[in-house]
N, C-alpha and C. Protein backbone atom coordinates (compact mmCIF):
# COMPACT_ATOMS: atom_id res chain seq x y z
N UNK A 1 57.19 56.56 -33.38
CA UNK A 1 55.97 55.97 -32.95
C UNK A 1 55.81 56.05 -31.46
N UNK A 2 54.53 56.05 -31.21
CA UNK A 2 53.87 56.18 -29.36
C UNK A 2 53.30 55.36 -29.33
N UNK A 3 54.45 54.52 -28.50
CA UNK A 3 53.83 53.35 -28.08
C UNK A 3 52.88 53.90 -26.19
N UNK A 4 51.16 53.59 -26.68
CA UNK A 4 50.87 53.77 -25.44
C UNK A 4 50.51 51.86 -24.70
N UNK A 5 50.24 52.15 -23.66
CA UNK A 5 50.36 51.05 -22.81
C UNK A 5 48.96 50.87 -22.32
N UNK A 6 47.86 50.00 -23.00
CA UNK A 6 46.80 49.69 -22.89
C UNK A 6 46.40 48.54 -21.45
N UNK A 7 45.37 49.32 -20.67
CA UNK A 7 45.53 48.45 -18.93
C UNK A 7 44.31 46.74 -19.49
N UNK A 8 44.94 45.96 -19.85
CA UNK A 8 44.75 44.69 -19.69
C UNK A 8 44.90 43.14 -18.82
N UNK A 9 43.91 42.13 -19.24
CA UNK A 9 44.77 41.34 -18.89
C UNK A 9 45.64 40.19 -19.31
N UNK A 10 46.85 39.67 -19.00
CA UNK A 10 47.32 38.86 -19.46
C UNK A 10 46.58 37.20 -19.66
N UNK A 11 47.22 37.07 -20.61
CA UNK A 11 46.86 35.61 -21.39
C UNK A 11 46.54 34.19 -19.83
N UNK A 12 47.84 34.36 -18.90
CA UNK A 12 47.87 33.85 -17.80
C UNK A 12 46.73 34.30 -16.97
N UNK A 13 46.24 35.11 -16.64
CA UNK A 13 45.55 35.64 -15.60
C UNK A 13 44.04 35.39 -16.16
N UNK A 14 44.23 35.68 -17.43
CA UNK A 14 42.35 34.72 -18.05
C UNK A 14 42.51 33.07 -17.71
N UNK A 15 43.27 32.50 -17.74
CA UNK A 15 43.32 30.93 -18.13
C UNK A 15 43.02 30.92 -16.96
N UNK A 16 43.62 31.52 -16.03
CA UNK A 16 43.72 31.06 -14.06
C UNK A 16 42.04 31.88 -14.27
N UNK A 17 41.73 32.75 -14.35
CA UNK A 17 40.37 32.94 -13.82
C UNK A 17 39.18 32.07 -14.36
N UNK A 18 39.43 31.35 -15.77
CA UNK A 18 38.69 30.35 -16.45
C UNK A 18 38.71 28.98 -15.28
N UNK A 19 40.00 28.39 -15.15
CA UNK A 19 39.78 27.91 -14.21
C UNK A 19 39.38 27.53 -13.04
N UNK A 20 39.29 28.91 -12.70
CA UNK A 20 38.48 28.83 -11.15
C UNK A 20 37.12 29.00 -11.69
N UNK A 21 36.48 29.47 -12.49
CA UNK A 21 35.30 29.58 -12.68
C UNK A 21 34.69 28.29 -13.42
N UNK A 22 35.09 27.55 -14.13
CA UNK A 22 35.02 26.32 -14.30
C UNK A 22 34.74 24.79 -13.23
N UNK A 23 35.94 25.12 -12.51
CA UNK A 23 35.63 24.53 -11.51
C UNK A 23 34.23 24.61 -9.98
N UNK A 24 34.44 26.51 -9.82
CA UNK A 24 33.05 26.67 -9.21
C UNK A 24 31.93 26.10 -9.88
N UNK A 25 31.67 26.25 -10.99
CA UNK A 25 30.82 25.58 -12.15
C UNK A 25 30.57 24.42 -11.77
N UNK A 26 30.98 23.69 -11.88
CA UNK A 26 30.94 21.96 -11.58
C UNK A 26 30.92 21.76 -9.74
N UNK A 27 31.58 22.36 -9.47
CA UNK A 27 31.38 22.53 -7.71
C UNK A 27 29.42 22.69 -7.34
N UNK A 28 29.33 23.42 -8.02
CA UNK A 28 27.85 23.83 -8.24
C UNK A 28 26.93 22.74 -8.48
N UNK A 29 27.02 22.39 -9.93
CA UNK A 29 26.31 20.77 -10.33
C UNK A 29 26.52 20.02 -9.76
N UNK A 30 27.69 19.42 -9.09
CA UNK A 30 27.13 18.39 -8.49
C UNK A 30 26.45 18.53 -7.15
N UNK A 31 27.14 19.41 -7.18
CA UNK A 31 26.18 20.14 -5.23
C UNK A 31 24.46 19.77 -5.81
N UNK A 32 23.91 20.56 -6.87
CA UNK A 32 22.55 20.71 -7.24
C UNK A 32 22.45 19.35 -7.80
N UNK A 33 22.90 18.20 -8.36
CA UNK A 33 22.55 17.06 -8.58
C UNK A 33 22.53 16.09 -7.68
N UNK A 34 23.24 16.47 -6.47
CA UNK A 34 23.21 15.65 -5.16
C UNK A 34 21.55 16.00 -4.27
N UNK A 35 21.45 17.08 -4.20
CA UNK A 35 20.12 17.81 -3.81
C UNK A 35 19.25 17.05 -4.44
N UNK A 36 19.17 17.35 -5.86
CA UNK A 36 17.60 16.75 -6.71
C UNK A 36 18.00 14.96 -6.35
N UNK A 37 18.41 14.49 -6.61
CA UNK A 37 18.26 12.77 -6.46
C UNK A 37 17.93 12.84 -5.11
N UNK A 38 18.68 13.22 -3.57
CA UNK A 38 18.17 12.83 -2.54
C UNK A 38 16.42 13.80 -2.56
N UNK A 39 16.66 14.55 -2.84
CA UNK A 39 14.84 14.93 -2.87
C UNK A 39 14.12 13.97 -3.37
N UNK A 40 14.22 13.53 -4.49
CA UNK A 40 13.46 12.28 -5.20
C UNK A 40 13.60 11.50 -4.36
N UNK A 41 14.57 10.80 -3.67
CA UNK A 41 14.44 10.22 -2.74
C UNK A 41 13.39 10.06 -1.66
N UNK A 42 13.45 11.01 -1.14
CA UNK A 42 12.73 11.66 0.36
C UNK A 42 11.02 11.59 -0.25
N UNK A 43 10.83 12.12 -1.67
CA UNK A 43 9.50 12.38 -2.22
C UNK A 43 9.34 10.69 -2.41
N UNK A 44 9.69 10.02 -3.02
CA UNK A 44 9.36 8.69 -3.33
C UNK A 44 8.80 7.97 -2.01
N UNK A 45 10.00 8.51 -0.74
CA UNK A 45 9.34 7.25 0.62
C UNK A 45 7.88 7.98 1.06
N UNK A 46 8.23 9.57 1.42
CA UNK A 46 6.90 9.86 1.65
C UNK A 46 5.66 9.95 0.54
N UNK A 47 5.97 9.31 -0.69
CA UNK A 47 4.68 8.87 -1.18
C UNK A 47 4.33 7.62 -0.76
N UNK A 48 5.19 6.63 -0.45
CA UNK A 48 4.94 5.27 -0.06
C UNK A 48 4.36 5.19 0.75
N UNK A 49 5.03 6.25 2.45
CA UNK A 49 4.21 5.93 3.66
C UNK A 49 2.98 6.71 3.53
N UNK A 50 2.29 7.69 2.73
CA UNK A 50 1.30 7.92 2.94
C UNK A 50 -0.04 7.75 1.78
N UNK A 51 0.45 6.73 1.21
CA UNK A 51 0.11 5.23 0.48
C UNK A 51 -0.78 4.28 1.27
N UNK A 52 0.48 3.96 2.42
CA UNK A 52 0.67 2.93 3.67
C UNK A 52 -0.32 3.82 4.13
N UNK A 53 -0.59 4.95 5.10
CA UNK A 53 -1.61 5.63 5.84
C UNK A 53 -2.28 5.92 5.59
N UNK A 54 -2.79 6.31 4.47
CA UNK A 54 -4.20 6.27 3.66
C UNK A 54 -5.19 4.77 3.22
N UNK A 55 -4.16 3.68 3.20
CA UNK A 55 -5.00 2.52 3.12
C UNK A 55 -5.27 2.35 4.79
N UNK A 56 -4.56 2.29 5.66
CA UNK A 56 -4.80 1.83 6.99
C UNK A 56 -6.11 2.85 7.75
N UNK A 57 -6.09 3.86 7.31
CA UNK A 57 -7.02 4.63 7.39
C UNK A 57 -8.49 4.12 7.05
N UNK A 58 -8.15 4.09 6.00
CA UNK A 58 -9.49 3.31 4.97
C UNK A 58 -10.24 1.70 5.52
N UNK A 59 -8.56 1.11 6.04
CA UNK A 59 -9.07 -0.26 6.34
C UNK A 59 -10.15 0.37 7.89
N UNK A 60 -9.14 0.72 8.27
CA UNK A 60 -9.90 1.11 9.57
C UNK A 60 -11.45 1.68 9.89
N UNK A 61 -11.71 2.98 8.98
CA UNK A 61 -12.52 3.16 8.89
C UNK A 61 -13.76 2.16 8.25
N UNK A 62 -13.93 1.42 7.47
CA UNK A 62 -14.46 0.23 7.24
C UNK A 62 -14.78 -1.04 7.43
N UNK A 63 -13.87 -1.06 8.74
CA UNK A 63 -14.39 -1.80 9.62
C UNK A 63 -15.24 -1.62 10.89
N UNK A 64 -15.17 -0.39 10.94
CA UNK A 64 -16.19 0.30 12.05
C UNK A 64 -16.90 0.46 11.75
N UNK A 65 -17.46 0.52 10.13
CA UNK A 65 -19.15 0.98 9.74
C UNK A 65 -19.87 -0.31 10.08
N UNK A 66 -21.13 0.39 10.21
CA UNK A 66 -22.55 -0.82 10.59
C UNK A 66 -22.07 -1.91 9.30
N UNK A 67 -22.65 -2.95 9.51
CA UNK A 67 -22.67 -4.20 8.54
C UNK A 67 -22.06 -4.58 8.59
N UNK A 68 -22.02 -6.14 7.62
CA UNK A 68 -21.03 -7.15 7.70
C UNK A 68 -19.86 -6.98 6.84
N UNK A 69 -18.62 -7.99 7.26
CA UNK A 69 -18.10 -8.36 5.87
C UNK A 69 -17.60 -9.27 5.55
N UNK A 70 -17.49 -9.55 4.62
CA UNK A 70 -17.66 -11.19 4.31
C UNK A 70 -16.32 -11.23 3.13
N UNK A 71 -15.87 -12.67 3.42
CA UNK A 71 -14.52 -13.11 2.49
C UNK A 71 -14.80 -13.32 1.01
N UNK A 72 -14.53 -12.53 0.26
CA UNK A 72 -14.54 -13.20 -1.38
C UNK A 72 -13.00 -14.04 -1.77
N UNK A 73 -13.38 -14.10 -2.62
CA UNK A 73 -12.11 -15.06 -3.39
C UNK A 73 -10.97 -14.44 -3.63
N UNK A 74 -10.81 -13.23 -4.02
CA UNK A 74 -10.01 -12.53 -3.72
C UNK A 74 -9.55 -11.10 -2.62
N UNK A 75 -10.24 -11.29 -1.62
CA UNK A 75 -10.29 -10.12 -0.61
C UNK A 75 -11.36 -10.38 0.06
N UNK A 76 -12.11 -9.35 0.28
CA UNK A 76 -13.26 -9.31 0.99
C UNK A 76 -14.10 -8.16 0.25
N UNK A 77 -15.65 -7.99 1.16
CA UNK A 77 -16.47 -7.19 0.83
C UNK A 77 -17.09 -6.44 2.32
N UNK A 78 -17.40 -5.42 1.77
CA UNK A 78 -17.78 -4.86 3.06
C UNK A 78 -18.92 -4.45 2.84
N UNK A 79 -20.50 -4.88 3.54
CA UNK A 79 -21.62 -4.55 2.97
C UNK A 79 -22.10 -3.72 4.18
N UNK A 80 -22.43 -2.01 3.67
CA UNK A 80 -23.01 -1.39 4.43
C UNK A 80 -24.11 -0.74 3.79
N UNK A 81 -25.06 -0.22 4.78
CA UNK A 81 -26.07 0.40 4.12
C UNK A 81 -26.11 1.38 3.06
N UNK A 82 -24.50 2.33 2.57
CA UNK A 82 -24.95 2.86 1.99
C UNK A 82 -24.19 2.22 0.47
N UNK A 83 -24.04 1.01 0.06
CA UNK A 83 -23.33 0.53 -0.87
C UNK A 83 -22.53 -0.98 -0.24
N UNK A 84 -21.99 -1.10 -0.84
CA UNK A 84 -20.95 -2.26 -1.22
C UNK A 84 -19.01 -1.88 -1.76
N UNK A 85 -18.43 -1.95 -0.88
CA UNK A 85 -17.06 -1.59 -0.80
C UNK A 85 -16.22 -3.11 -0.64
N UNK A 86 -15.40 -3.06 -2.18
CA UNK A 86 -14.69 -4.43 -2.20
C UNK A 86 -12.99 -4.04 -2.12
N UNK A 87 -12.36 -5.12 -1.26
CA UNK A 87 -10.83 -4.70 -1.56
C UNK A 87 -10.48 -6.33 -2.14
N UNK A 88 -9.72 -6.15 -3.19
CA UNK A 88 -8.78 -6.74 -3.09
C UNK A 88 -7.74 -7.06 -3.48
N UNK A 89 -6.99 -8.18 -2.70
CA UNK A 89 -5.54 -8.40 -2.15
C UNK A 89 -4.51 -9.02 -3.67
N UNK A 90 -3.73 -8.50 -3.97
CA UNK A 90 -2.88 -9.27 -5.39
C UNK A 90 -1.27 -8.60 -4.81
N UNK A 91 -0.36 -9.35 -5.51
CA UNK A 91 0.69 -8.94 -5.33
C UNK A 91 1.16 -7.72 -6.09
N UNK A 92 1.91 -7.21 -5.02
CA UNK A 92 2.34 -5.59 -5.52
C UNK A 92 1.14 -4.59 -5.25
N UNK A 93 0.04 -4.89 -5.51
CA UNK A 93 -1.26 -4.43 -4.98
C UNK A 93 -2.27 -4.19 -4.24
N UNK A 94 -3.25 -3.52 -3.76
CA UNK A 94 -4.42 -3.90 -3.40
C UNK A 94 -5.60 -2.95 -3.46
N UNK A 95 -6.64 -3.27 -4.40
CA UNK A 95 -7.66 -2.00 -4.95
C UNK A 95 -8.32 -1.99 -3.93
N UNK A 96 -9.39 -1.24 -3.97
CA UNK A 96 -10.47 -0.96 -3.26
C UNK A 96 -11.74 0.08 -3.73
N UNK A 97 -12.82 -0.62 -4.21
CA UNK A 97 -13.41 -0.47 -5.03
C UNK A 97 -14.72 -0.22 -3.99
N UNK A 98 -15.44 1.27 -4.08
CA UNK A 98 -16.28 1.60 -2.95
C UNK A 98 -17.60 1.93 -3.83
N UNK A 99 -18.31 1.41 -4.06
CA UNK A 99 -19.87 1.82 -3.87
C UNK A 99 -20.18 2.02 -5.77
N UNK A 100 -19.05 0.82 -6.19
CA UNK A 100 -19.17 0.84 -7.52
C UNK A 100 -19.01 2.24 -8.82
N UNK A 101 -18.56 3.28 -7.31
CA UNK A 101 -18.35 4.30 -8.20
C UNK A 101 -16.98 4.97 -8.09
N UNK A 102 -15.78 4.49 -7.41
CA UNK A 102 -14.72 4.83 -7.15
C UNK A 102 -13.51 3.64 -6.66
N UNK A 103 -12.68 3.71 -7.55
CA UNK A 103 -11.41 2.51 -7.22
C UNK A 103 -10.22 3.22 -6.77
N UNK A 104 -9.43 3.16 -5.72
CA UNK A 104 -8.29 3.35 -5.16
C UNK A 104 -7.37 2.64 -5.47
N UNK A 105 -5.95 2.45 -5.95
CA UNK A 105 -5.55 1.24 -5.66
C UNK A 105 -4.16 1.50 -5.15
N UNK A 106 -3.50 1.27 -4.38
CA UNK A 106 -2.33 1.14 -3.35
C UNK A 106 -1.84 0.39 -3.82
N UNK A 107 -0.21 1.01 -3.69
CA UNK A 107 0.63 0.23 -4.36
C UNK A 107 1.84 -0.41 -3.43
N UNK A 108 0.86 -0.95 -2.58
CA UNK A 108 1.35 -1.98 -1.53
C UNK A 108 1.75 -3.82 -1.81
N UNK A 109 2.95 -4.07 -1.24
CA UNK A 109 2.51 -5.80 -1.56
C UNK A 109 1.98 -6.51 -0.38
N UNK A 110 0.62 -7.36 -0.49
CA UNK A 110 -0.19 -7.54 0.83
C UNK A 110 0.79 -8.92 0.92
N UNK A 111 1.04 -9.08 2.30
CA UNK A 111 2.02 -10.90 2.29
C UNK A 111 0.88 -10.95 3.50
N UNK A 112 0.47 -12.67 3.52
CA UNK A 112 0.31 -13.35 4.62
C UNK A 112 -1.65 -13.07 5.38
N UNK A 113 -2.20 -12.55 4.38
CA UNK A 113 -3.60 -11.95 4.07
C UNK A 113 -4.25 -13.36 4.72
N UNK A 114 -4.95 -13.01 6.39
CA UNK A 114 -5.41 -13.93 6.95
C UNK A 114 -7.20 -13.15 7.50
N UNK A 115 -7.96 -14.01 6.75
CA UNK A 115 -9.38 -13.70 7.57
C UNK A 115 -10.01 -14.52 8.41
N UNK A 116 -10.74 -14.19 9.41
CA UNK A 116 -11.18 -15.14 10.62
C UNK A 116 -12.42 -14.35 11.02
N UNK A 117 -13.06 -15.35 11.69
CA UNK A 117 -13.96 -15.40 12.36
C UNK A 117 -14.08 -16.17 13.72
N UNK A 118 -13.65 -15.05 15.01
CA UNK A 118 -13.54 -15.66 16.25
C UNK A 118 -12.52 -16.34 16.05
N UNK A 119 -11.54 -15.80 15.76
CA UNK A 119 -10.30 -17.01 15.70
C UNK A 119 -9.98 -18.28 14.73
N UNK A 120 -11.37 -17.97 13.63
CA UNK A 120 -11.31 -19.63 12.88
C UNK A 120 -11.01 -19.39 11.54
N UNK A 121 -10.21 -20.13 11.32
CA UNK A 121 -9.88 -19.26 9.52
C UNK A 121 -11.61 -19.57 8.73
N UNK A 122 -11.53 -18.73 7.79
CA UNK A 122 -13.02 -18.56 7.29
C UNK A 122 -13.09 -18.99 6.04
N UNK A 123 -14.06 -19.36 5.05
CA UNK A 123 -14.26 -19.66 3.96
C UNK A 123 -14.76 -18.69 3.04
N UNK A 124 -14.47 -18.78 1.52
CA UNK A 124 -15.34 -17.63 0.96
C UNK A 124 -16.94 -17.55 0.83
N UNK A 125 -17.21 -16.35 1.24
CA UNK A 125 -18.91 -16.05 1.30
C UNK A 125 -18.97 -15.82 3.06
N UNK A 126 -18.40 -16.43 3.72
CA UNK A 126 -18.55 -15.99 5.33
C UNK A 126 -18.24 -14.82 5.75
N UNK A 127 -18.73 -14.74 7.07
CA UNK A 127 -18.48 -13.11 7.56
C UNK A 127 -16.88 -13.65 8.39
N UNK A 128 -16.28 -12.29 8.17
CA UNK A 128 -15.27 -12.00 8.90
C UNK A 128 -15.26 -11.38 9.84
N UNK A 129 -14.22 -11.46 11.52
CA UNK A 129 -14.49 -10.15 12.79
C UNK A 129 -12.73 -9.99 12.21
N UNK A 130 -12.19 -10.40 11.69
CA UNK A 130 -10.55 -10.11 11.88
C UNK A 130 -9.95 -9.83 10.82
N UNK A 131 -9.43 -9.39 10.19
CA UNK A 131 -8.12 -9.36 9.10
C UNK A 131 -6.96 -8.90 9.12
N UNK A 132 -6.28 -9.86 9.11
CA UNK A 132 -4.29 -10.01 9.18
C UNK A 132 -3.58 -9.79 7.67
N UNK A 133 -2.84 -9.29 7.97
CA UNK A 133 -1.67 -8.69 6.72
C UNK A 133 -0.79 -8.42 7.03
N UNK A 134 0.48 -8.37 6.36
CA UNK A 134 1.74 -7.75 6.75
C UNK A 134 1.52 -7.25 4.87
N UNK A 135 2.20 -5.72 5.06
CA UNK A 135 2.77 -5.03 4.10
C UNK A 135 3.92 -4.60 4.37
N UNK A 136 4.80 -4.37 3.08
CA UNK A 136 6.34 -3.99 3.07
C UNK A 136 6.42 -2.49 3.23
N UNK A 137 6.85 -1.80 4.14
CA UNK A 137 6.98 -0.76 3.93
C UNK A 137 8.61 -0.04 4.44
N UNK A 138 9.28 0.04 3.29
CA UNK A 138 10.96 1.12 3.27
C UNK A 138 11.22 -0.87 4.19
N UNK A 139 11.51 -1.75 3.44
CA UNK A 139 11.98 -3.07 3.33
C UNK A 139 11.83 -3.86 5.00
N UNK A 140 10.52 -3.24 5.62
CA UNK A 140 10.27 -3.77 6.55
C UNK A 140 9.14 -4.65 6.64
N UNK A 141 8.31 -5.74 7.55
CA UNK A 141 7.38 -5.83 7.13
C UNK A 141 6.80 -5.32 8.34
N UNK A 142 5.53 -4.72 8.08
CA UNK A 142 4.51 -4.32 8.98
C UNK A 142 3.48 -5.00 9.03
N UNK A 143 2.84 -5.66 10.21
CA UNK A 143 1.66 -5.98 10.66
C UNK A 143 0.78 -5.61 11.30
N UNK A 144 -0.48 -5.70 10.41
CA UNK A 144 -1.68 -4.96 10.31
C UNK A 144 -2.46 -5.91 10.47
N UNK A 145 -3.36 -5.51 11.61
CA UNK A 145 -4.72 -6.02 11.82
C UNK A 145 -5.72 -5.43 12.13
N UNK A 146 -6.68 -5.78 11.90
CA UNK A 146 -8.15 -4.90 11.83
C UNK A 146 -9.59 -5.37 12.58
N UNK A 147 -9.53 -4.88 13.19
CA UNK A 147 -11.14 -5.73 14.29
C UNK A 147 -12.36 -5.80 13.80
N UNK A 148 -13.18 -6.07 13.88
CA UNK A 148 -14.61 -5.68 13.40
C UNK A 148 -15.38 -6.35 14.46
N UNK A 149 -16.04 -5.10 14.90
CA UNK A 149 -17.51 -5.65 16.84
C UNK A 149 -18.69 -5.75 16.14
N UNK A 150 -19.50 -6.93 15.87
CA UNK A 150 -20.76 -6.87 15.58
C UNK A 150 -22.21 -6.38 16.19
N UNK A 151 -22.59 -6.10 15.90
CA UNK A 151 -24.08 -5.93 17.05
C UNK A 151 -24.60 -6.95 16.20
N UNK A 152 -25.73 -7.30 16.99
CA UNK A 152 -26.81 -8.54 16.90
C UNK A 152 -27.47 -8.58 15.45
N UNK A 153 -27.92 -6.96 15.65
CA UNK A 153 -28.74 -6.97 14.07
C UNK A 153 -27.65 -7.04 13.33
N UNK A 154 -26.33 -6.63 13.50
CA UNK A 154 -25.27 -7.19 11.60
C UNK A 154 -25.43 -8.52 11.80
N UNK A 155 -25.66 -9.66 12.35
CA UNK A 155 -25.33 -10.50 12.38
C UNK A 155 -26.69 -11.75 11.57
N UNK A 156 -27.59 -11.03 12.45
CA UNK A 156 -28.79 -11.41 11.96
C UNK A 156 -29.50 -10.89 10.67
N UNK A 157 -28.95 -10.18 10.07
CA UNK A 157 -29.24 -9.10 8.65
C UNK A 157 -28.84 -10.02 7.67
């Protein structure tokens, strides 16, 4: 018999290469499972802060339009010529409901929601020049306030 000598590899030399490839394997996953959670991460705050900057935006801009606005029972109203824009304030929340044809709602928690007039806390149905809030934002609180300059005719309207 001819015995020929077939170029292989040994039983040892698969197990050791299983091993290392096994281990790169898992070296891998958790590398790529460390990645995706801190991404979720990073995506979750910057949905929050621009949550946070899109309402402050909004507040802002709505307080600079012509007209009044006045305290409801739960928030306020903002009456301008071209509609009626209501926010309001609940925990964990705060909608904002513009011209009866569109609701926003932010998923902010409003703490400490103060309206005035010239400095005087106000009643519901009165006009407001001020509004105070602190919202939580990444476990801080932020304080937010908002001006409102009348001219003669909002006042007298």
């Amino acid at each position: 018999m001819n015995k020929h000598k077939i170029p292989a590899f040994t039983l040892m030399e698969v197990t050791v290469s299983m091993l290392i490839a096994a281990i790169a394997i898992a070296i891998t996953y958790t590398a790529a499972h460390i990645v995706s959670v801190t991404y979720g991460d990073y995506q979750k705050k910057q949905d929050h802060v621009a949550t946070f900057s899109q309402l402050d935006k909004l507040l802002k801009q709505d307080f600079s339009r012509p007209g009044k606005i006045v305290k409801s029972a739960d928030g306020l109203q903002v009456e301008t010529p071209g509609g009626l824009i209501r926010y309001e304030f609940a925990d964990g929340y705060i909608v904002r409901e513009q011209f009866a044809l569109g609701t926003d709602t932010f998923k902010l928690d409003p703490k400490a929601v103060i309206c005035s007039f010239e400095k005087q806390a106000v009643a519901e149905g009165q006009n407001i020049d001020q509004l105070e809030l602190q919202a939580t934002l990444e476990k801080e609180e932020i304080p937010l306030i908002y001006q409102k300059t009348y001219s003669a005719q909002d006042l007298i309207n």
